[in-house]
C-alpha atoms as a PDB file:
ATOM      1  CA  UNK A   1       0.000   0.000   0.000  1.00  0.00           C
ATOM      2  CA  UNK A   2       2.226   2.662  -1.677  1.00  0.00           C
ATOM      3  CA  UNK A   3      -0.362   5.529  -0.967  1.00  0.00           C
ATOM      4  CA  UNK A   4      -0.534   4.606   2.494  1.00  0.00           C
ATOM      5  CA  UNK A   5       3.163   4.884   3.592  1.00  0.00           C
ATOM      6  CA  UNK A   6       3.533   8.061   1.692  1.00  0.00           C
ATOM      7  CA  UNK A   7       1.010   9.294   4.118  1.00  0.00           C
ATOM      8  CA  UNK A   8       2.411   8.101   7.509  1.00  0.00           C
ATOM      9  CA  UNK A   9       5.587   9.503   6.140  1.00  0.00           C
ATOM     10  CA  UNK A  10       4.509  13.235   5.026  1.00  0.00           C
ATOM     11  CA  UNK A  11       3.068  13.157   8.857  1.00  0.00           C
ATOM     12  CA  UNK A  12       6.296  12.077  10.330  1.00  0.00           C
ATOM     13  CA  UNK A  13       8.184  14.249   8.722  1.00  0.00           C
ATOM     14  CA  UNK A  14       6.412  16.889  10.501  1.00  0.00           C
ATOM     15  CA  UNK A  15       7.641  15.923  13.621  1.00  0.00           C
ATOM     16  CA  UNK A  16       4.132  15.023  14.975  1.00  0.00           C
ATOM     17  CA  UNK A  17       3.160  11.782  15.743  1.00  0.00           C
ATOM     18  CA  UNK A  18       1.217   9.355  13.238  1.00  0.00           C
ATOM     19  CA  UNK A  19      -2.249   8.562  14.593  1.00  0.00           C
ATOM     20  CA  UNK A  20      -5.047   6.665  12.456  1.00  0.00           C
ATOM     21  CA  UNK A  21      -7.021   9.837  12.252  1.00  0.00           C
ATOM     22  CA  UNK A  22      -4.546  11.484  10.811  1.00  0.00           C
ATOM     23  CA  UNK A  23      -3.926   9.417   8.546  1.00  0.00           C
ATOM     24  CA  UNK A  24      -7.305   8.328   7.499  1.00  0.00           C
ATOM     25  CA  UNK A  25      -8.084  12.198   7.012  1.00  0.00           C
ATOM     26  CA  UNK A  26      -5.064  12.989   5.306  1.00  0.00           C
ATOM     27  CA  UNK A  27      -5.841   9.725   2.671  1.00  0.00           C
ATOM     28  CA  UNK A  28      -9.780  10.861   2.685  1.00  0.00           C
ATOM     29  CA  UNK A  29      -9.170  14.336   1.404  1.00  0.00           C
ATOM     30  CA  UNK A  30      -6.062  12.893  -1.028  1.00  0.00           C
ATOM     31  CA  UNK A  31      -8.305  10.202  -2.516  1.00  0.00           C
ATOM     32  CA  UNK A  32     -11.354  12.890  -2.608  1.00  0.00           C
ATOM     33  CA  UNK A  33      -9.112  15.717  -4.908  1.00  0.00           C
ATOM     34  CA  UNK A  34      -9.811  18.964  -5.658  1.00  0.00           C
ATOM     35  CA  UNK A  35     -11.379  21.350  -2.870  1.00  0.00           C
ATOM     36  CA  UNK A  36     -13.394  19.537  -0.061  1.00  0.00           C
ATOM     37  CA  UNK A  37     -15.365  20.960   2.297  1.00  0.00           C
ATOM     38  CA  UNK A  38     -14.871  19.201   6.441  1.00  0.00           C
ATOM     39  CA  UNK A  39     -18.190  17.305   6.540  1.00  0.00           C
ATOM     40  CA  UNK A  40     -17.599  15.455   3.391  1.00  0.00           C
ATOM     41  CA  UNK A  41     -14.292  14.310   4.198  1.00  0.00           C
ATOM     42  CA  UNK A  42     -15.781  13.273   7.662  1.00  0.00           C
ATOM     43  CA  UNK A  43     -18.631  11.222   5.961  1.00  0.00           C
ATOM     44  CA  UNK A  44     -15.788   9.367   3.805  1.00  0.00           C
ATOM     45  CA  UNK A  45     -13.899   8.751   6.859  1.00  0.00           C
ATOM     46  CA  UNK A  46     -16.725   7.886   8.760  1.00  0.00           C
ATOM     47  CA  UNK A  47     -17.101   5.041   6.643  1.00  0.00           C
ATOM     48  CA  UNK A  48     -13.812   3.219   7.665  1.00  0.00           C
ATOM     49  CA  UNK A  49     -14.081   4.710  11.438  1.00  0.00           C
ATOM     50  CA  UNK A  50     -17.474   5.696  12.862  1.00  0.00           C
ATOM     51  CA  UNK A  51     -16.304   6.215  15.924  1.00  0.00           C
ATOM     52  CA  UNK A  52     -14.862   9.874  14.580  1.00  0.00           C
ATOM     53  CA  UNK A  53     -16.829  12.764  14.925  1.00  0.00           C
ATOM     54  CA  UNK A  54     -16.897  15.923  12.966  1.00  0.00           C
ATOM     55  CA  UNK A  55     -15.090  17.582  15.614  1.00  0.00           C
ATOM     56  CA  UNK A  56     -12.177  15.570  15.035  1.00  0.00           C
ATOM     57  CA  UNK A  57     -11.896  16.105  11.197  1.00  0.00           C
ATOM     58  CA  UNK A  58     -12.328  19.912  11.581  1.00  0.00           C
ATOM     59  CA  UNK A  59      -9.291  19.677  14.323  1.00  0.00           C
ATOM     60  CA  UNK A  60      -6.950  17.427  12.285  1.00  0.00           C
ATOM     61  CA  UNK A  61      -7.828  19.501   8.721  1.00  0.00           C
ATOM     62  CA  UNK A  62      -6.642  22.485  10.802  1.00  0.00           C
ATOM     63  CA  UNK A  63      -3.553  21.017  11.954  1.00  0.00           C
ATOM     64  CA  UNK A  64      -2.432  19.224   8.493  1.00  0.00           C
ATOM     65  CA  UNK A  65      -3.220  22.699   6.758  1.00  0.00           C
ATOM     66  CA  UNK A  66      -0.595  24.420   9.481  1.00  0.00           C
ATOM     67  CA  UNK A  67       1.845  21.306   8.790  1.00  0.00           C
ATOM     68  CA  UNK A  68       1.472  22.426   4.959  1.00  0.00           C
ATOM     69  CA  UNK A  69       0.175  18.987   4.316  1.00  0.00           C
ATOM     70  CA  UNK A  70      -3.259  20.434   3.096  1.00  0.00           C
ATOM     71  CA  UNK A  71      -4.057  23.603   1.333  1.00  0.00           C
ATOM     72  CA  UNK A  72      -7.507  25.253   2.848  1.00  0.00           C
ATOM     73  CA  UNK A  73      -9.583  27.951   0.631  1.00  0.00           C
ATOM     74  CA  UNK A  74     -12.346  29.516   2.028  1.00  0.00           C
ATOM     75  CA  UNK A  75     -15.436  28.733  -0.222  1.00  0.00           C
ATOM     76  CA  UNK A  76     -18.343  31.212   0.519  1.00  0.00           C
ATOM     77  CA  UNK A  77     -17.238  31.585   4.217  1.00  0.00           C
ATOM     78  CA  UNK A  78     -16.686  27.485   4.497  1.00  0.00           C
ATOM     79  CA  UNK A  79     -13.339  25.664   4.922  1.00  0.00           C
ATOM     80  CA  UNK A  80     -12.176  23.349   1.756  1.00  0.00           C
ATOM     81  CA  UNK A  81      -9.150  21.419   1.941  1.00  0.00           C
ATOM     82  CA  UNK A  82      -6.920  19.635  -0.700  1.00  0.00           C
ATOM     83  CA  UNK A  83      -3.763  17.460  -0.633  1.00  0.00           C
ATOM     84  CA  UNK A  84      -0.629  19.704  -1.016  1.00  0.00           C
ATOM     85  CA  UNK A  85       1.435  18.262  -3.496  1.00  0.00           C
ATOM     86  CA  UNK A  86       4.895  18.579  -2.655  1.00  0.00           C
ATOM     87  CA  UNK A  87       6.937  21.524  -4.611  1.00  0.00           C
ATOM     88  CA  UNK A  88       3.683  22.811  -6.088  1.00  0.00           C
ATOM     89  CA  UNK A  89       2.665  25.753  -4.473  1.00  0.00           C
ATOM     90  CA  UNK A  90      -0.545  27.847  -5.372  1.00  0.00           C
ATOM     91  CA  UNK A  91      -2.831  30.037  -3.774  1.00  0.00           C
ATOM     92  CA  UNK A  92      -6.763  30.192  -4.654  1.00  0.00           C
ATOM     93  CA  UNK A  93      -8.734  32.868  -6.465  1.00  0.00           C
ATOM     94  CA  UNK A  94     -12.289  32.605  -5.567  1.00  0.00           C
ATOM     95  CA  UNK A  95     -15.520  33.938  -7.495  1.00  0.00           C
ATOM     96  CA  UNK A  96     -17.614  35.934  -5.174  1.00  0.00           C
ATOM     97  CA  UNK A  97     -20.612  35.155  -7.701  1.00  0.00           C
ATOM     98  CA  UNK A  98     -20.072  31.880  -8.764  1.00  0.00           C
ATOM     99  CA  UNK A  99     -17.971  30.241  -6.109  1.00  0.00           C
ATOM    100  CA  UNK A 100     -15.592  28.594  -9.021  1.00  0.00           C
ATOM    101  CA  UNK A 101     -12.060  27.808  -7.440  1.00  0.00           C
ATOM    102  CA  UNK A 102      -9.103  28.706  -9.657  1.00  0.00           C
ATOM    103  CA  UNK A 103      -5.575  27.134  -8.481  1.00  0.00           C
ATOM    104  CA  UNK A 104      -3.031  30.805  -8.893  1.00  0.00           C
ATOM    105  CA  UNK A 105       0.556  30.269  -8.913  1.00  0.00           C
ATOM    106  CA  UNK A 106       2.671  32.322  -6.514  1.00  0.00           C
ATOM    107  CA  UNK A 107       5.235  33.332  -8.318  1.00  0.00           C
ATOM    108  CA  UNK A 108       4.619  36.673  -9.097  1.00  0.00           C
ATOM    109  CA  UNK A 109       3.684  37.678  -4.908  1.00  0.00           C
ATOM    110  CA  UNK A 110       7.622  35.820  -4.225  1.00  0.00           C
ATOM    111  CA  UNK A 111       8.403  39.239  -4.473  1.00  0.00           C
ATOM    112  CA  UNK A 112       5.954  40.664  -1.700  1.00  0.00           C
ATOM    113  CA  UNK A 113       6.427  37.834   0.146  1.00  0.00           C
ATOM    114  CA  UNK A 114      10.002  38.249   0.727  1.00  0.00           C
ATOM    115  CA  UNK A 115       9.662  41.933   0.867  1.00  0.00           C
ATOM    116  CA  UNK A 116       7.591  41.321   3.846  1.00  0.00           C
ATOM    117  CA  UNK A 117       9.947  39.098   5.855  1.00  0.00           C
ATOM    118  CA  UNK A 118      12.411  41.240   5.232  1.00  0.00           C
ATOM    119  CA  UNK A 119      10.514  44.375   5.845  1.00  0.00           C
ATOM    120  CA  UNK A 120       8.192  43.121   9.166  1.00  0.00           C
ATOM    121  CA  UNK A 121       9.531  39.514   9.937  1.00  0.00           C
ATOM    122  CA  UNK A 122       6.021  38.250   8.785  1.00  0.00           C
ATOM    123  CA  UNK A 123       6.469  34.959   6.586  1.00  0.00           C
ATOM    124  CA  UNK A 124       3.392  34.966   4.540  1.00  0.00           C
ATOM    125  CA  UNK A 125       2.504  31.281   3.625  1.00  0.00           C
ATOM    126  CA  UNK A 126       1.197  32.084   0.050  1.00  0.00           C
ATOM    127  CA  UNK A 127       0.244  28.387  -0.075  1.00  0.00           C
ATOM    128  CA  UNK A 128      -2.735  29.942   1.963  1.00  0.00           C
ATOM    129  CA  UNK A 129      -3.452  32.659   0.065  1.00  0.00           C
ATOM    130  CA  UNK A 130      -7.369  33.323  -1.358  1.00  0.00           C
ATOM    131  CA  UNK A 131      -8.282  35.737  -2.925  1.00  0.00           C
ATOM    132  CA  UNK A 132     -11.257  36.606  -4.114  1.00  0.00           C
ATOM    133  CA  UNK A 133     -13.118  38.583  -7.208  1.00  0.00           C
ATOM    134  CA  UNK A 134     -15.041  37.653 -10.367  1.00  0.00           C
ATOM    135  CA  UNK A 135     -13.760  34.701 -12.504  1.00  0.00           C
ATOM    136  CA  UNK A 136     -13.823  36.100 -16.197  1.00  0.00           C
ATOM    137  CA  UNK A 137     -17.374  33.968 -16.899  1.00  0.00           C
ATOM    138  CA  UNK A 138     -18.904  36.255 -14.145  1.00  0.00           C
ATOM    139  CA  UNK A 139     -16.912  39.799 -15.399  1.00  0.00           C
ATOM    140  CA  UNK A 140     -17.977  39.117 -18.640  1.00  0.00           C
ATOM    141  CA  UNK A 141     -21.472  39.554 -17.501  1.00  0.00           C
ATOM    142  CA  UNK A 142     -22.895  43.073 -17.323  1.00  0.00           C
ATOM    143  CA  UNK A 143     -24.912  42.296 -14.131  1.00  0.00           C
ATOM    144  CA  UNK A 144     -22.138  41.443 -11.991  1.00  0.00           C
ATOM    145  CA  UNK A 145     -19.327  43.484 -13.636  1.00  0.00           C
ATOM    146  CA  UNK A 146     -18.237  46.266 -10.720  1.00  0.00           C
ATOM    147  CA  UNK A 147     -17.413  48.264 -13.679  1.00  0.00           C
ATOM    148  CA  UNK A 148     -20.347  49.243 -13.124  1.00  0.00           C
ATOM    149  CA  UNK A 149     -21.566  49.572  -9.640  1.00  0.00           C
ATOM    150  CA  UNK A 150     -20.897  49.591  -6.200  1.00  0.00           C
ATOM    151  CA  UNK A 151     -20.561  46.470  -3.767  1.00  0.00           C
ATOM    152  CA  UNK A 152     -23.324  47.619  -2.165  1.00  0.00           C
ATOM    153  CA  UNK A 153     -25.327  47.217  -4.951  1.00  0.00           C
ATOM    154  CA  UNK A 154     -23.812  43.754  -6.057  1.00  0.00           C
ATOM    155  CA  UNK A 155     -25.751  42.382  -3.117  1.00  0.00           C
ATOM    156  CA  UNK A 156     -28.916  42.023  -5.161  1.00  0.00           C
ATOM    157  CA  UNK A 157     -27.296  39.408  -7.482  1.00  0.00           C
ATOM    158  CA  UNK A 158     -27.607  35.971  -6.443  1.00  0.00           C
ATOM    159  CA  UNK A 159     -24.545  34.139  -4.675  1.00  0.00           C
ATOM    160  CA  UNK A 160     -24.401  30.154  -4.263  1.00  0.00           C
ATOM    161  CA  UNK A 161     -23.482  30.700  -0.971  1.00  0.00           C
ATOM    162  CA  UNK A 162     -26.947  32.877  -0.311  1.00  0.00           C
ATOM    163  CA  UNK A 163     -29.404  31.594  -2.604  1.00  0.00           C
ATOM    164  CA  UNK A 164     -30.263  28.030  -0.319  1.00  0.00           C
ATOM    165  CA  UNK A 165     -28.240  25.975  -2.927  1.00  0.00           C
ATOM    166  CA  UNK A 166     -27.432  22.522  -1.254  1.00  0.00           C
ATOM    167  CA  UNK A 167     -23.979  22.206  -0.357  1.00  0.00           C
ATOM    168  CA  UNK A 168     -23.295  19.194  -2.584  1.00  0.00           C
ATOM    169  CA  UNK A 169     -24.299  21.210  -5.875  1.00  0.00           C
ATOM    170  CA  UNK A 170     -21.678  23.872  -4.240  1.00  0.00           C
ATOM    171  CA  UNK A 171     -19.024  21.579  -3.442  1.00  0.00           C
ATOM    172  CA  UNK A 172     -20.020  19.791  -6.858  1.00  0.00           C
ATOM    173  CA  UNK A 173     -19.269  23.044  -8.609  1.00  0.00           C
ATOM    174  CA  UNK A 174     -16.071  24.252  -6.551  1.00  0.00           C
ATOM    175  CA  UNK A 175     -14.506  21.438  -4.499  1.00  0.00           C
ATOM    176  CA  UNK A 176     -14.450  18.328  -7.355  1.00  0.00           C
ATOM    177  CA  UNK A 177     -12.790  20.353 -10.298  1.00  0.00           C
ATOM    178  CA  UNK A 178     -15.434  22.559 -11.415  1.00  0.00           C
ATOM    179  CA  UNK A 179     -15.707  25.181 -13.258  1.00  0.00           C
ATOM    180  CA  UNK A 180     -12.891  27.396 -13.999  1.00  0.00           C
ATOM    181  CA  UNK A 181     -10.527  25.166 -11.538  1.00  0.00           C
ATOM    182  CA  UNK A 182      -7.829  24.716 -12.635  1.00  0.00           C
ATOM    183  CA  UNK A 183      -4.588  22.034 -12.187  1.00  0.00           C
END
């Protein structure tokens, strides 16, 4: 099981100790890909160990996002996590309208990122950068263009995250490669 030791070691690495739930969280959201939200991975890991509660997930997700063994985005105001591939680092550009998830490499904020440490001390972890604005599907279109108008304004235009879409046709759209997401 090839996957599997690749897993214990990418914890131990860290320094922390290996512990089935880490591991079975850390294989969940690798075997999952793309963007998933906490309570999915928890139902998937559920399924091997019902004795771990949601609770648990959110904690380890947290803690393998801080070891830089996940990436987290924040997808209308919820937590997503994917597997960090080694040496390929990229922070997240979020639609506010749509909610599509586009990978953004971090080359070109290096710059400001060193700048920074030297300037401050602060090391910015661009792995865990999001940032959000309108994917070009969504600028294209007049009605949410802020060409236009204000933000205050913008609120009258549907958002996934606001319009009582279920969270699976979210995720479906943002976490599992969906539109505009790119690898």
């Amino acid at each position: 099981m090839q996957h599997r030791s690749e897993t214990v070691e990418a914890i131990r690495a860290t320094g922390h100790r290996v512990t089935i739930q880490r591991v079975a969280v850390l294989d969940a959201i690798r075997e999952m890909e793309g963007h998933v939200a906490v309570d999915k991975v928890a139902a998937r890991v559920r399924a091997k160990h019902p004795q771990m509660d949601l609770a648990t997930v959110y904690r380890i997700a947290g803690l393998l996002s801080r070891l830089h063994l996940l990436n987290e985005v924040s997808i209308g105001g919820v937590s997503h996590y994917e597997y960090a591939l080694p040496g390929q680092r990229h922070g997240h550009m979020v639609c506010e309208h749509c909610g599509a998830t586009i990978h953004a490499m971090t080359t070109p904020l290096d710059e400001l990122r060193e700048a920074l440490l030297r300037d401050t001390g602060f090391e910015l972890h661009l792995e865990h950068l999001t940032m959000s604005g309108l994917c070009l599907e969504c600028r294209q279109d007049e009605g949410h263009s802020h060409s236009g108008h204000t933000h205050a304004q913008a609120q009258h235009h549907e958002h996934p995250a606001a319009s009582g879409r279920s969270d699976a046709a979210q995720s479906a759209r943002t976490g599992n490669r969906g539109r505009g997401e790119q690898r």
